[in-house]
N, C-alpha and C. Protein backbone atom coordinates (compact mmCIF):
# COMPACT_ATOMS: atom_id res chain seq x y z
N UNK A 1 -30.81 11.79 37.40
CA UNK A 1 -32.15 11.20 37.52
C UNK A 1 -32.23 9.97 36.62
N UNK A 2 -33.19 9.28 37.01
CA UNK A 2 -33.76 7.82 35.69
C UNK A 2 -34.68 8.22 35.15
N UNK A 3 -34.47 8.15 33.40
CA UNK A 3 -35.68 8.73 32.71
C UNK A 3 -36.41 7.37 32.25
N UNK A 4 -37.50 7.27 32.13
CA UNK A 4 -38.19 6.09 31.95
C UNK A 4 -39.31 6.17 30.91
N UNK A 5 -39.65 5.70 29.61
CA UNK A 5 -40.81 6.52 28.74
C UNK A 5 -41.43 5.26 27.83
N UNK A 6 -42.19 5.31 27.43
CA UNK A 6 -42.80 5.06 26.52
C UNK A 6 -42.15 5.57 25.08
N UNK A 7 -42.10 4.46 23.59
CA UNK A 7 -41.44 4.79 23.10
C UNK A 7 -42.29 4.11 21.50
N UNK A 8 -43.26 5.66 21.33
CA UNK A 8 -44.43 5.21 20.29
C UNK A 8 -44.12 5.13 18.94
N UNK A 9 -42.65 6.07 18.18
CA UNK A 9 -42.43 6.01 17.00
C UNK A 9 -43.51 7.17 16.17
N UNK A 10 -42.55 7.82 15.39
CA UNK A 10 -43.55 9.14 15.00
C UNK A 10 -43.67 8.91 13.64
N UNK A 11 -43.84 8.05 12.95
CA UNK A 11 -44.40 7.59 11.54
C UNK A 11 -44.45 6.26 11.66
N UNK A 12 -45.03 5.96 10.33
CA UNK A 12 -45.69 3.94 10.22
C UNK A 12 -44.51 3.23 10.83
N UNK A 13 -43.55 3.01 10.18
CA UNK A 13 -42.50 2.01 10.12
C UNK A 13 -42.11 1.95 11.82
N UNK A 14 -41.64 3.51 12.26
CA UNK A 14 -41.45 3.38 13.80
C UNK A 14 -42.85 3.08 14.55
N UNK A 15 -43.70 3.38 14.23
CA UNK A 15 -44.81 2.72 15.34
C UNK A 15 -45.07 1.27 15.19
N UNK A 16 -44.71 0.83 14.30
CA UNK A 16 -45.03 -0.86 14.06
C UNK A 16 -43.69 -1.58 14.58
N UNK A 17 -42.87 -0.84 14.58
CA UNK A 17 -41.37 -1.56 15.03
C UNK A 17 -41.68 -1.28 16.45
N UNK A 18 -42.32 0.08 17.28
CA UNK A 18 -42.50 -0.03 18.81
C UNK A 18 -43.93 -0.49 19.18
N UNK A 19 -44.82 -0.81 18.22
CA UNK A 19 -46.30 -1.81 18.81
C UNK A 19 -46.84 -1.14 19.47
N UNK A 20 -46.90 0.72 18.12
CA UNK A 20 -47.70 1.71 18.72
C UNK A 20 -47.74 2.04 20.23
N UNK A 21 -46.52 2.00 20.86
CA UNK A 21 -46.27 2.46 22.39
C UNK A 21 -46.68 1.56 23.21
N UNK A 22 -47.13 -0.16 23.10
CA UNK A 22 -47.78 -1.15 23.83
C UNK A 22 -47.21 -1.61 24.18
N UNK A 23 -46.17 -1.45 25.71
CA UNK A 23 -45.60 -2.45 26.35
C UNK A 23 -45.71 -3.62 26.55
N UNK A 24 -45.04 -5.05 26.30
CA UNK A 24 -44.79 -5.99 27.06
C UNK A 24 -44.84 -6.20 28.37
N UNK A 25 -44.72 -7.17 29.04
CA UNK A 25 -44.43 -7.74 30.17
C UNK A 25 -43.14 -7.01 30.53
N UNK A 26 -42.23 -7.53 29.36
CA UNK A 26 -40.76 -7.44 29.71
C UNK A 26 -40.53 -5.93 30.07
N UNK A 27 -41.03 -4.85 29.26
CA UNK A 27 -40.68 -3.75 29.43
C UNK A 27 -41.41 -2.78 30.69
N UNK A 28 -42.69 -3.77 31.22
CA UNK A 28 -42.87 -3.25 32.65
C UNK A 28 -41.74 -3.43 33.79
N UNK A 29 -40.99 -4.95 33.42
CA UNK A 29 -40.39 -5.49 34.43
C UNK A 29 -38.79 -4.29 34.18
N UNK A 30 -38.89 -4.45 33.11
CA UNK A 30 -37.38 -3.30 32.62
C UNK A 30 -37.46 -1.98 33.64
N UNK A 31 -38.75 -1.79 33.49
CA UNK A 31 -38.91 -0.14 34.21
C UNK A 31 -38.85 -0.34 35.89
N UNK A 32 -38.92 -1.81 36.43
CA UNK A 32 -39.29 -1.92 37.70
C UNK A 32 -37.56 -1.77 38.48
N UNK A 33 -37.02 -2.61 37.49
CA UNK A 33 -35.41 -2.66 37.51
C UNK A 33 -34.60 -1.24 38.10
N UNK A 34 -35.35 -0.68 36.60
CA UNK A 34 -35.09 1.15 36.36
C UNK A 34 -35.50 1.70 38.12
N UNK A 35 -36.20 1.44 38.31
CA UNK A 35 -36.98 2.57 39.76
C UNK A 35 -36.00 1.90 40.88
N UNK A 36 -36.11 0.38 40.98
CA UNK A 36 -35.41 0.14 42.06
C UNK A 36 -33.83 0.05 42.25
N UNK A 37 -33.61 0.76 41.49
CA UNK A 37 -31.60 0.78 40.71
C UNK A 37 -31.63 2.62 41.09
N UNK A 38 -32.96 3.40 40.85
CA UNK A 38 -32.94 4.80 41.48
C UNK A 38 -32.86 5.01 42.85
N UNK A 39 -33.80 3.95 43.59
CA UNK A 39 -33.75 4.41 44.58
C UNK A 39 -32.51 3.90 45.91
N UNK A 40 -32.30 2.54 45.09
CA UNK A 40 -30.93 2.45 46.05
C UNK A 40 -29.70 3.22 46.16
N UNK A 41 -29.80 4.16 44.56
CA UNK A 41 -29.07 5.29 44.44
C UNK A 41 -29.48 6.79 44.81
N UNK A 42 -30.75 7.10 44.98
CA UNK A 42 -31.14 8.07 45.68
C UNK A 42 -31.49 9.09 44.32
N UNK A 43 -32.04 8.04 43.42
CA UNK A 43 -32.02 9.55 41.83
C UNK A 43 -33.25 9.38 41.80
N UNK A 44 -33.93 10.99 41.68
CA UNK A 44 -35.29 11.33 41.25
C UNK A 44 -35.68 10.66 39.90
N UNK A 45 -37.06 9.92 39.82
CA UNK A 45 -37.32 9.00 38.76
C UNK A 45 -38.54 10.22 37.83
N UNK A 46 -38.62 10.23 36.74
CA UNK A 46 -39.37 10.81 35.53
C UNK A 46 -39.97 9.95 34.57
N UNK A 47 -40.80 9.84 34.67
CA UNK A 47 -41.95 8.81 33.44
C UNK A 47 -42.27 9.54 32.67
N UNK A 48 -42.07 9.56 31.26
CA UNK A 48 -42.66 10.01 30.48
C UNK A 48 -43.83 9.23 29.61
N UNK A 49 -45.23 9.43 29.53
CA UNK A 49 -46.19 8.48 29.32
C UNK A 49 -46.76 8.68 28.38
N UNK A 50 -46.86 7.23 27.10
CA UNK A 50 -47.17 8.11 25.54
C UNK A 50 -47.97 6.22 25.39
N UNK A 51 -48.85 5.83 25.10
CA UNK A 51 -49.38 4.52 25.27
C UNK A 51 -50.97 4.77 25.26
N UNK A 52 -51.38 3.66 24.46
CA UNK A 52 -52.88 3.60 24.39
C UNK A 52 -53.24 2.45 25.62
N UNK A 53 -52.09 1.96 26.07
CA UNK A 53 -52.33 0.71 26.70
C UNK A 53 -51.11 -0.10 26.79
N UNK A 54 -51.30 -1.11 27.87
CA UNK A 54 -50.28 -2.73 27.54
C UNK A 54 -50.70 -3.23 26.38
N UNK A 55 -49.68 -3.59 25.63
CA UNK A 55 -49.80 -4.85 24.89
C UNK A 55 -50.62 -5.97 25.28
N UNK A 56 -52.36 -6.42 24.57
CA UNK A 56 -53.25 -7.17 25.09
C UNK A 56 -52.81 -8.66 24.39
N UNK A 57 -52.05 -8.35 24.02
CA UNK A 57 -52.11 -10.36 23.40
C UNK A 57 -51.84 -11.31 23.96
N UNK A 58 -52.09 -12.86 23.46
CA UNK A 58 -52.01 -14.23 24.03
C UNK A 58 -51.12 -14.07 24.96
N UNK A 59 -49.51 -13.62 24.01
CA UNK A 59 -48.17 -14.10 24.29
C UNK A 59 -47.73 -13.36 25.76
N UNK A 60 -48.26 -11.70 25.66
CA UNK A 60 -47.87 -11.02 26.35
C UNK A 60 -48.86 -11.29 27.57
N UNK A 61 -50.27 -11.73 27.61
CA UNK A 61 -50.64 -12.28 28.83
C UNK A 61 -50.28 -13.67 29.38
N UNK A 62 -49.89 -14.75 28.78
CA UNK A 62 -49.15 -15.83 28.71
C UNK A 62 -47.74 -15.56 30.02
N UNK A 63 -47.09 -14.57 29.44
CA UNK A 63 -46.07 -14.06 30.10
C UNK A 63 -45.73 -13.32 31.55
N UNK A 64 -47.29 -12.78 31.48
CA UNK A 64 -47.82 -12.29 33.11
C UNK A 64 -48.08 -10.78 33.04
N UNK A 65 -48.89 -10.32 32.01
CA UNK A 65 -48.72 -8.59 31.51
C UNK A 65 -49.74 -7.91 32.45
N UNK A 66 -50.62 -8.93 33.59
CA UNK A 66 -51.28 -8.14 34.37
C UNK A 66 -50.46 -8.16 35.86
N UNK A 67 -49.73 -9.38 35.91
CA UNK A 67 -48.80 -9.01 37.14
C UNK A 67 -47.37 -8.08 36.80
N UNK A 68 -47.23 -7.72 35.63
CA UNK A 68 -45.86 -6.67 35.32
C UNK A 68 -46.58 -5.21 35.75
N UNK A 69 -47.56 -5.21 35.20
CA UNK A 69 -48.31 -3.62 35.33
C UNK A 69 -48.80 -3.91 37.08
N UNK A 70 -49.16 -4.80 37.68
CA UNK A 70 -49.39 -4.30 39.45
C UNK A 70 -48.37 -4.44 40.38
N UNK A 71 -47.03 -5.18 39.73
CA UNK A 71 -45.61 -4.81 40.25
C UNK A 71 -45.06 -3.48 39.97
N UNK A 72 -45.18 -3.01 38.62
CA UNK A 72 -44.64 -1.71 38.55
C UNK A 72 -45.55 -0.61 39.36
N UNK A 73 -46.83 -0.57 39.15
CA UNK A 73 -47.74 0.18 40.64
C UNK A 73 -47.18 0.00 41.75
N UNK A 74 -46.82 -1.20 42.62
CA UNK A 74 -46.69 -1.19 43.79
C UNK A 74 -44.87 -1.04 43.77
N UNK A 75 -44.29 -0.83 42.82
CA UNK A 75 -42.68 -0.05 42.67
C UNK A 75 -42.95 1.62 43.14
N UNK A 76 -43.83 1.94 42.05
CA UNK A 76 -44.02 3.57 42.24
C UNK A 76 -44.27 3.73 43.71
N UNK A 77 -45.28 3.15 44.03
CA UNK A 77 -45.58 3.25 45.39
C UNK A 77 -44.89 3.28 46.67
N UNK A 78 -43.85 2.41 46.27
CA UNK A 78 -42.83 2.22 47.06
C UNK A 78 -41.15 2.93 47.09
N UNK A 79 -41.61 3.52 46.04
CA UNK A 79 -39.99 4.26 46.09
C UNK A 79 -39.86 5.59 47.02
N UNK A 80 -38.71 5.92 47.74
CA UNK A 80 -38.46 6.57 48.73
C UNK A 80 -37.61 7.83 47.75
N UNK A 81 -37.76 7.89 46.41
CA UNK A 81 -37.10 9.27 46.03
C UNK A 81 -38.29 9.58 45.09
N UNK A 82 -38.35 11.00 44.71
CA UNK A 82 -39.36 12.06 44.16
C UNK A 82 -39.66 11.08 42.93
N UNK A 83 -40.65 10.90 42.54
CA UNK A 83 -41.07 10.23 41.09
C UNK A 83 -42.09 11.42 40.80
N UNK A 84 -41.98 11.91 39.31
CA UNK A 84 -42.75 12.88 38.36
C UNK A 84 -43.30 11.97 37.38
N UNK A 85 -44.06 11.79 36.97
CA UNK A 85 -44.63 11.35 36.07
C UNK A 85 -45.25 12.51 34.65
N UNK A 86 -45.39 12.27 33.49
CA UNK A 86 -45.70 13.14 32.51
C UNK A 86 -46.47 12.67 31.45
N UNK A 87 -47.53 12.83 30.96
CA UNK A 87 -48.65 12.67 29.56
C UNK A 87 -48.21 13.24 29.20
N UNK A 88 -47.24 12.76 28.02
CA UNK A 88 -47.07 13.61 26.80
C UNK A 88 -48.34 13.44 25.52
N UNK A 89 -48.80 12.31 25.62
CA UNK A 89 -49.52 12.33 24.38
C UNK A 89 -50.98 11.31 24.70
N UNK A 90 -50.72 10.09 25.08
CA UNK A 90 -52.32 9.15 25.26
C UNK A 90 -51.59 8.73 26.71
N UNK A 91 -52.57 8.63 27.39
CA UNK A 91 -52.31 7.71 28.66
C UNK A 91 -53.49 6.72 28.97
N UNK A 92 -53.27 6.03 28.54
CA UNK A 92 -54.30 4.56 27.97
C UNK A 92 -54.54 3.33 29.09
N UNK A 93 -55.57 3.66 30.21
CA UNK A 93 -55.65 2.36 31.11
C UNK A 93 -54.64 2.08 32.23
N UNK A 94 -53.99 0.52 32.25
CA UNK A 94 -53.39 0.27 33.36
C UNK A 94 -51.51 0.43 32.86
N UNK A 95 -51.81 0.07 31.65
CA UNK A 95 -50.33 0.48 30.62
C UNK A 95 -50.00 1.98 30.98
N UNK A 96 -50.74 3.12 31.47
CA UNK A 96 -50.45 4.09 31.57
C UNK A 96 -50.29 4.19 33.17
N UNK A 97 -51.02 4.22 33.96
CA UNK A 97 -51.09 4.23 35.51
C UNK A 97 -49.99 3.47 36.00
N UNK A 98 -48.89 2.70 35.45
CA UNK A 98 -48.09 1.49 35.50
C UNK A 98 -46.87 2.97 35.56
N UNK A 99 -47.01 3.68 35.07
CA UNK A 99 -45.81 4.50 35.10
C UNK A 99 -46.40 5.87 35.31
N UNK A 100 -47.22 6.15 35.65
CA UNK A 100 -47.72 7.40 36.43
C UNK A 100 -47.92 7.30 38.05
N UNK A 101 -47.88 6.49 38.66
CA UNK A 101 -48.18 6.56 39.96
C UNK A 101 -46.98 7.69 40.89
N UNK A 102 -47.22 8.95 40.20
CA UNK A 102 -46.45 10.24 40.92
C UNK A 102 -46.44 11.15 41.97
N UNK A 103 -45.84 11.42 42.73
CA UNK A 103 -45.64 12.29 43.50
C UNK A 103 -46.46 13.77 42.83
N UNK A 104 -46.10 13.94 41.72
CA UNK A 104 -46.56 14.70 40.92
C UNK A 104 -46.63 14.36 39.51
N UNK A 105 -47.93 14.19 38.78
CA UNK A 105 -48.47 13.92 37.85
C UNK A 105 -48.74 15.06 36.57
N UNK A 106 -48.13 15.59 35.75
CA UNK A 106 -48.15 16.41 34.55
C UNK A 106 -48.45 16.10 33.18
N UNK A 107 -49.41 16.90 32.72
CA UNK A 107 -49.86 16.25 31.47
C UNK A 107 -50.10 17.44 30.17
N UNK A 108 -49.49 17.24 29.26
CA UNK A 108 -49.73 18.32 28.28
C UNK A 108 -51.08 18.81 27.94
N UNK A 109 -51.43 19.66 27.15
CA UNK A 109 -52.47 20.34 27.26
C UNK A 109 -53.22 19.61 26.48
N UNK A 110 -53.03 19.47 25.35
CA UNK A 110 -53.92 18.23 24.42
C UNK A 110 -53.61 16.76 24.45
N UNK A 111 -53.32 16.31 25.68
CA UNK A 111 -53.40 15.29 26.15
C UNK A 111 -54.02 14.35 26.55
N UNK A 112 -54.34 13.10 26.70
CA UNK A 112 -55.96 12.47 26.86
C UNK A 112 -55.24 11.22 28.18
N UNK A 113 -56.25 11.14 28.84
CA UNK A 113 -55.60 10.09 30.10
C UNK A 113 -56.61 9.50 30.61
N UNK A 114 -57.15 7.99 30.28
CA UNK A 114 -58.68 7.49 30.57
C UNK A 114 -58.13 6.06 30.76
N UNK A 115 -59.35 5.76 31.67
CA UNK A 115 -59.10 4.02 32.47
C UNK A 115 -59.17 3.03 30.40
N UNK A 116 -59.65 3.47 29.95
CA UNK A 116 -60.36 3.14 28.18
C UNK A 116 -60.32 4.06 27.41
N UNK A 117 -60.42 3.28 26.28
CA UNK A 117 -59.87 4.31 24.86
C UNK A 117 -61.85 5.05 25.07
N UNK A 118 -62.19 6.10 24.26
CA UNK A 118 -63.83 6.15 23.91
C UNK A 118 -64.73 5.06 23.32
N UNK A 119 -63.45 4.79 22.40
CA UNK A 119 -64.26 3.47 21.32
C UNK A 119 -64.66 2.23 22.05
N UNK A 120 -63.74 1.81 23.36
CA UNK A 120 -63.74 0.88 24.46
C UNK A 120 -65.19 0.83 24.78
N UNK A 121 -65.20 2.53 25.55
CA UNK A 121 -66.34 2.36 26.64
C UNK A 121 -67.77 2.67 26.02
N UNK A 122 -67.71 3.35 24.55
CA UNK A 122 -68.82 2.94 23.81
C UNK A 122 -69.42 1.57 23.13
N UNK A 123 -68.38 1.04 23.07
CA UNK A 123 -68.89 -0.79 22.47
C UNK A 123 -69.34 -1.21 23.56
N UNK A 124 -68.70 -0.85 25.04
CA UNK A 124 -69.33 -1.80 26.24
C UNK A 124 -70.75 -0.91 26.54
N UNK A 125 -70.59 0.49 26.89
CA UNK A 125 -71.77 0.73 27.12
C UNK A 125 -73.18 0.74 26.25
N UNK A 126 -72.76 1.11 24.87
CA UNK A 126 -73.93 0.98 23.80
C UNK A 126 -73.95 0.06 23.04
N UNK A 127 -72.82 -0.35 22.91
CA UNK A 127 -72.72 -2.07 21.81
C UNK A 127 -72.60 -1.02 20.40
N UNK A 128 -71.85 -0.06 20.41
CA UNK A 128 -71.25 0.60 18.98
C UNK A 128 -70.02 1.80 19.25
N UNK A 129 -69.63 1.74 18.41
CA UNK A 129 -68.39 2.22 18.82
C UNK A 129 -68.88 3.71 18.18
N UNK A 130 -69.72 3.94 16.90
CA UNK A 130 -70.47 5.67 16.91
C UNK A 130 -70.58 6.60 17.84
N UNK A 131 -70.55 5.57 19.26
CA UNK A 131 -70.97 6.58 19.66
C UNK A 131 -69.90 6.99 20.73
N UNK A 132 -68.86 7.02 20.15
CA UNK A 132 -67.49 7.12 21.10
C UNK A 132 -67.16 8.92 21.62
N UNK A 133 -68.09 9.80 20.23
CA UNK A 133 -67.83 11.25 20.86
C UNK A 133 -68.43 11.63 22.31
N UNK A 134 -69.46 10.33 22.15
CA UNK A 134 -70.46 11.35 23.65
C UNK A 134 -69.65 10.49 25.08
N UNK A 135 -69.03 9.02 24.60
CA UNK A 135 -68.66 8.14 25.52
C UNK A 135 -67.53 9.31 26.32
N UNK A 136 -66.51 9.89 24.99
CA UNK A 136 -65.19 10.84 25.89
C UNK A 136 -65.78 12.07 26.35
N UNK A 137 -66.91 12.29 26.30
CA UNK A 137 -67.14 13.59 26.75
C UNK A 137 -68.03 13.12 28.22
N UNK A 138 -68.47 12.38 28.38
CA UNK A 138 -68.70 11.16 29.76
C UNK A 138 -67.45 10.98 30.47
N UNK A 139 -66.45 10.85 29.65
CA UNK A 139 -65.20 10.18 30.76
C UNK A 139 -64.24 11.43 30.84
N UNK A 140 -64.17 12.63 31.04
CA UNK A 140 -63.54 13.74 31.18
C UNK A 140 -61.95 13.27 30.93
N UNK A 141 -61.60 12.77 29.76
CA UNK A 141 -60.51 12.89 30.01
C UNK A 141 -59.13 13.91 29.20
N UNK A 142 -59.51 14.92 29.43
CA UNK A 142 -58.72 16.01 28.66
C UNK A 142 -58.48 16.26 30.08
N UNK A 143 -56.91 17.08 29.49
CA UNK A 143 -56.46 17.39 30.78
C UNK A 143 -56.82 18.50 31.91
N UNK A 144 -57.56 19.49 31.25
CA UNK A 144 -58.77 20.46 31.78
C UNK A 144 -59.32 19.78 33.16
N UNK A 145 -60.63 18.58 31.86
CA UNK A 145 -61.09 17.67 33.31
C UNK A 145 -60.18 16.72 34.25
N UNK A 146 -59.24 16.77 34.03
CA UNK A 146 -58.54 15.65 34.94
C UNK A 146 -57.75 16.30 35.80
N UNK A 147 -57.80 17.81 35.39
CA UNK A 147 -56.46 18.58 36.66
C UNK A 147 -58.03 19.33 37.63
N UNK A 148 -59.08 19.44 36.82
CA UNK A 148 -60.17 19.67 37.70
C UNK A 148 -60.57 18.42 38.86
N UNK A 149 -60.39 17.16 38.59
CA UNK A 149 -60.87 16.23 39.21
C UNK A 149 -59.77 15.59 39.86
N UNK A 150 -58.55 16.49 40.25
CA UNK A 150 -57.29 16.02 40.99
C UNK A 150 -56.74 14.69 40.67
N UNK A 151 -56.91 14.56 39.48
CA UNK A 151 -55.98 13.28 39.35
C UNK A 151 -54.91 13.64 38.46
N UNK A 152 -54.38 14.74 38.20
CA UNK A 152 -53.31 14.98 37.33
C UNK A 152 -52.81 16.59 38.15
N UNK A 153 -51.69 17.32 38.64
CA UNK A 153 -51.58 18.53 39.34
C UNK A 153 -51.25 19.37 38.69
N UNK A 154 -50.83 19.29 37.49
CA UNK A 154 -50.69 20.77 36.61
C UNK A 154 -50.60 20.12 35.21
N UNK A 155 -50.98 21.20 33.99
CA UNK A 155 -51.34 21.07 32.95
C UNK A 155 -50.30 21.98 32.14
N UNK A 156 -49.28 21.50 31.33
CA UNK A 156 -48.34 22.04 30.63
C UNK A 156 -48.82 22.65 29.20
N UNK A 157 -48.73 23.53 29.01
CA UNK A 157 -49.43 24.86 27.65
C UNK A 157 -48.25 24.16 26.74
N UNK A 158 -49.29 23.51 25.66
CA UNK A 158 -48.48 23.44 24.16
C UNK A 158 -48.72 24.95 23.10
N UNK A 159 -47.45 24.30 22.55
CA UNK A 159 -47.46 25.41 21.34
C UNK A 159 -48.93 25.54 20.48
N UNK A 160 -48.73 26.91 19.87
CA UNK A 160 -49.89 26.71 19.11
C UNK A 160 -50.44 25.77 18.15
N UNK A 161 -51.38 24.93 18.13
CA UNK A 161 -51.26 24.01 16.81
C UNK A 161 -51.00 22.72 17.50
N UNK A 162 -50.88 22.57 18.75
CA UNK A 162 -50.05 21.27 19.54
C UNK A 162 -48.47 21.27 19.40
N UNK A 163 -48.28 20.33 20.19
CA UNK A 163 -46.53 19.91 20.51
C UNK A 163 -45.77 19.60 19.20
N UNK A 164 -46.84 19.03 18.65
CA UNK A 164 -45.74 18.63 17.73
C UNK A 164 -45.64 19.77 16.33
N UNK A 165 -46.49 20.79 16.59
CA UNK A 165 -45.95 21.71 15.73
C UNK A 165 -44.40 22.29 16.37
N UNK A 166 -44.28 22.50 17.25
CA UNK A 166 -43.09 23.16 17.40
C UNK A 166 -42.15 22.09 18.84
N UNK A 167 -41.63 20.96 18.43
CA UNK A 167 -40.77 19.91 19.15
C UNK A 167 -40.00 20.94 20.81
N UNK A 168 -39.41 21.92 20.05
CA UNK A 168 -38.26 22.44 21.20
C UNK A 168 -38.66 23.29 21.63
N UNK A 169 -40.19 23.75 21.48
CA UNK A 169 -40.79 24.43 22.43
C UNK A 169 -41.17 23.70 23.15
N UNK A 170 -42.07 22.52 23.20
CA UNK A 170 -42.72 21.57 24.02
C UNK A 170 -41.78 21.40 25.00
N UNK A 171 -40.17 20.65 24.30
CA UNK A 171 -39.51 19.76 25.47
C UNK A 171 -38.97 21.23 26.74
N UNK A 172 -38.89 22.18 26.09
CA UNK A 172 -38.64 23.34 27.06
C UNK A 172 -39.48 23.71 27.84
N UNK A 173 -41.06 23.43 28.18
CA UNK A 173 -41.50 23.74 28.44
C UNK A 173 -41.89 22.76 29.35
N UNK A 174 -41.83 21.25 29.10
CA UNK A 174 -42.04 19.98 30.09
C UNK A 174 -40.48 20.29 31.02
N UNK A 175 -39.47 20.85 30.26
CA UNK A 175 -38.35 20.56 31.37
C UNK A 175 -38.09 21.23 32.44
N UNK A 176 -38.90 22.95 31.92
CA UNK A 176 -39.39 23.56 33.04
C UNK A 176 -40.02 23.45 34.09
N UNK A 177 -41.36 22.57 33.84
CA UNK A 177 -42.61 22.29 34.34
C UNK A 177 -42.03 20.88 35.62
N UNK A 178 -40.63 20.40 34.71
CA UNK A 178 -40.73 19.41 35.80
C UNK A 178 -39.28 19.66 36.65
N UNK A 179 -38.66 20.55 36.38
CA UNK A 179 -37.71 21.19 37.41
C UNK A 179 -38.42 22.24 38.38
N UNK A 180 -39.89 22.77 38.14
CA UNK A 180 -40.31 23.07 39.37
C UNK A 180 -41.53 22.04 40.21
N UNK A 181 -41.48 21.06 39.46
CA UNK A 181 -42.01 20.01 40.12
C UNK A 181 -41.16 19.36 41.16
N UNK A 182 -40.22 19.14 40.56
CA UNK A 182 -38.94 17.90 41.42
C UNK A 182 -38.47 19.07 42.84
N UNK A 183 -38.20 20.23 42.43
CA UNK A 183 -37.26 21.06 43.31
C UNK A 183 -37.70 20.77 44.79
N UNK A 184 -39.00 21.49 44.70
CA UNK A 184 -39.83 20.96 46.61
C UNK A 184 -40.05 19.58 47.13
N UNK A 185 -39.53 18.64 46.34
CA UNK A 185 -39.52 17.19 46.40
C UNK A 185 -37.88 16.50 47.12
N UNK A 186 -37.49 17.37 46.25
CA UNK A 186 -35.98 16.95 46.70
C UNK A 186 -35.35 17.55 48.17
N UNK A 187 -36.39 17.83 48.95
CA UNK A 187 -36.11 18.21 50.27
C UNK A 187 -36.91 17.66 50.87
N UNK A 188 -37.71 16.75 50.72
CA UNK A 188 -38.30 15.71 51.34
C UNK A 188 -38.10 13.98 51.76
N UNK A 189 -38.18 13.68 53.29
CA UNK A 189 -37.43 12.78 53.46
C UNK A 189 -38.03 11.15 52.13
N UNK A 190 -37.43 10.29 52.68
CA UNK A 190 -38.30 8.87 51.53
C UNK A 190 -39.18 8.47 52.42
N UNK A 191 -39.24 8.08 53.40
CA UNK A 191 -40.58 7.78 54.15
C UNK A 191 -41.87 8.67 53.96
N UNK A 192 -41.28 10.19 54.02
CA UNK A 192 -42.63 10.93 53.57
C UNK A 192 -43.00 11.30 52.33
N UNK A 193 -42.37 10.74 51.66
CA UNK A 193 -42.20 10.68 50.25
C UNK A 193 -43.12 9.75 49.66
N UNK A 194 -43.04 8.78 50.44
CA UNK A 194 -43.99 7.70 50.16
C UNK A 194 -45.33 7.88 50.64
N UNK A 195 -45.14 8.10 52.17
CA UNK A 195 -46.38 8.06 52.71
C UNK A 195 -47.09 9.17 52.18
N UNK A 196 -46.37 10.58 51.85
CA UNK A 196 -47.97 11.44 50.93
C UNK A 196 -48.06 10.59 49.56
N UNK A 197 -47.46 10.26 48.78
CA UNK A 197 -47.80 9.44 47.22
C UNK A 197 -48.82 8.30 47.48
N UNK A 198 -48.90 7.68 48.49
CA UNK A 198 -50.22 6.68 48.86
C UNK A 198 -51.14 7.75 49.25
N UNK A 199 -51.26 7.98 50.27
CA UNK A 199 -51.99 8.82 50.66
C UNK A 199 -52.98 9.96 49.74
N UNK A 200 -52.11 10.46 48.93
CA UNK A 200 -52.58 10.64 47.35
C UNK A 200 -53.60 10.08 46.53
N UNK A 201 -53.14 9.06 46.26
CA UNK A 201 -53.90 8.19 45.38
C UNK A 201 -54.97 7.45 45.88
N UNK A 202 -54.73 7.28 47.14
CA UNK A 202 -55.92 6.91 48.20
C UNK A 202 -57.13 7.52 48.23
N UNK A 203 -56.63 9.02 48.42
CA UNK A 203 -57.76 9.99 48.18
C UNK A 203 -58.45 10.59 46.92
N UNK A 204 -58.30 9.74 46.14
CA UNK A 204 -58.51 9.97 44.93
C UNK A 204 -59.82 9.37 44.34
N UNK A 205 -61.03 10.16 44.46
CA UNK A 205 -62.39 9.23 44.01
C UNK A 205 -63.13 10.00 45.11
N UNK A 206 -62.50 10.51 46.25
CA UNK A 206 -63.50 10.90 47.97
C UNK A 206 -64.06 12.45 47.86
N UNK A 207 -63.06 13.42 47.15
CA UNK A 207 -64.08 14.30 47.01
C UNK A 207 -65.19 14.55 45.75
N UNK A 208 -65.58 16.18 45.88
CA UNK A 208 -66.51 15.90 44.91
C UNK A 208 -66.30 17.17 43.82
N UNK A 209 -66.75 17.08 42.66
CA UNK A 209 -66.31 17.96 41.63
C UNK A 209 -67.50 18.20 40.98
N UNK A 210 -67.91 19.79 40.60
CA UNK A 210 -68.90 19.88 39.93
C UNK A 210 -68.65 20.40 38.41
């Protein structure tokens, strides 16, 4: 398979050397490379998704960081072998949806996955960022509400305490979660492979959830 991830750094020094998980341009276009190098080879693709977002600056919009993130969408979209996608930790906006567009979409249990951070959609909606507890509890985005509102298909059980109390329980438990994800995939042709993954996401917003 092609593993493809986000790569946030788990103390100061590594998160400032990876720009707190904020892709570039370059590293959308890296991943587009990645998918279309899978599928001329026929290997099931895996996103692993850990990002508050793209990288918003001058340089990186200068460079084209809103056409890297709707090329890599219309990659996912287009690939003819099984793509899984996975929230391991923030899935932040279009920086995140850029590498989730899955066949099947998995997200850990204390996981958060929103079009905006809270603090975002409280400065726009109230003009203060205080009021960011009531903004995330408005935008359902725990993975509870988001496997309720079909935009994510199963919800992976962390250890007690979260993932990162116990590392090699977590990854055992995503590798499970996504070897019975991939298995009923990998007997499916690429044309219909594609056509349910649009079809998918298409329908996504039409029903209704109480």
């Amino acid at each position: 398979m092609v593993l493809i991830g986000h790569e946030k750094g788990t103390d100061t020094e590594g998160r400032v050397r990876h720009n707190f998980g904020m892709a570039n341009p370059e590293g959308y276009r890296k991943a587009v490379r990645l998918m279309h190098m899978a599928d001329r080879f026929g290997l099931p693709v895996v996103t692993l998704v850990d990002t508050p977002g793209a990288y918003p600056g001058i340089g990186a919009e200068e460079r084209g960081q809103a056409e890297a993130i709707a090329r890599a969408i219309e990659t996912c979209l287009q690939l003819t072998v099984p793509l899984v996608g996975v929230i391991i930790g923030e899935g932040g906006s279009g920086g995140a949806v850029a590498l989730a567009v899955a066949d099947r979409t998995l997200m850990l249990e204390h996981a958060v996955y929103s079009v905006i951070s809270p603090e975002g959609c409280a400065a726009i909606l109230w003009r203060s960022g205080e009021q960011a507890p009531e903004a995330a509890e408005a935008m359902r985005l725990t993975a509870q509400d988001l496997l309720q509102l079909g935009v994510v298909d199963q919800v992976i059980p962390e250890p007690l305490g979260g993932a990162h109390r116990s590392p090699a329980d977590t990854v055992q438990a995503v590798g499970e979660a996504l070897e019975q994800a991939l298995e009923p995939l990998l007997d499916r042709s690429g044309p219909e492979l594609r056509r349910a993954r649009r079809e998918k996401f298409l329908a996504m917003g039409n029903g209704t959830v109480s």
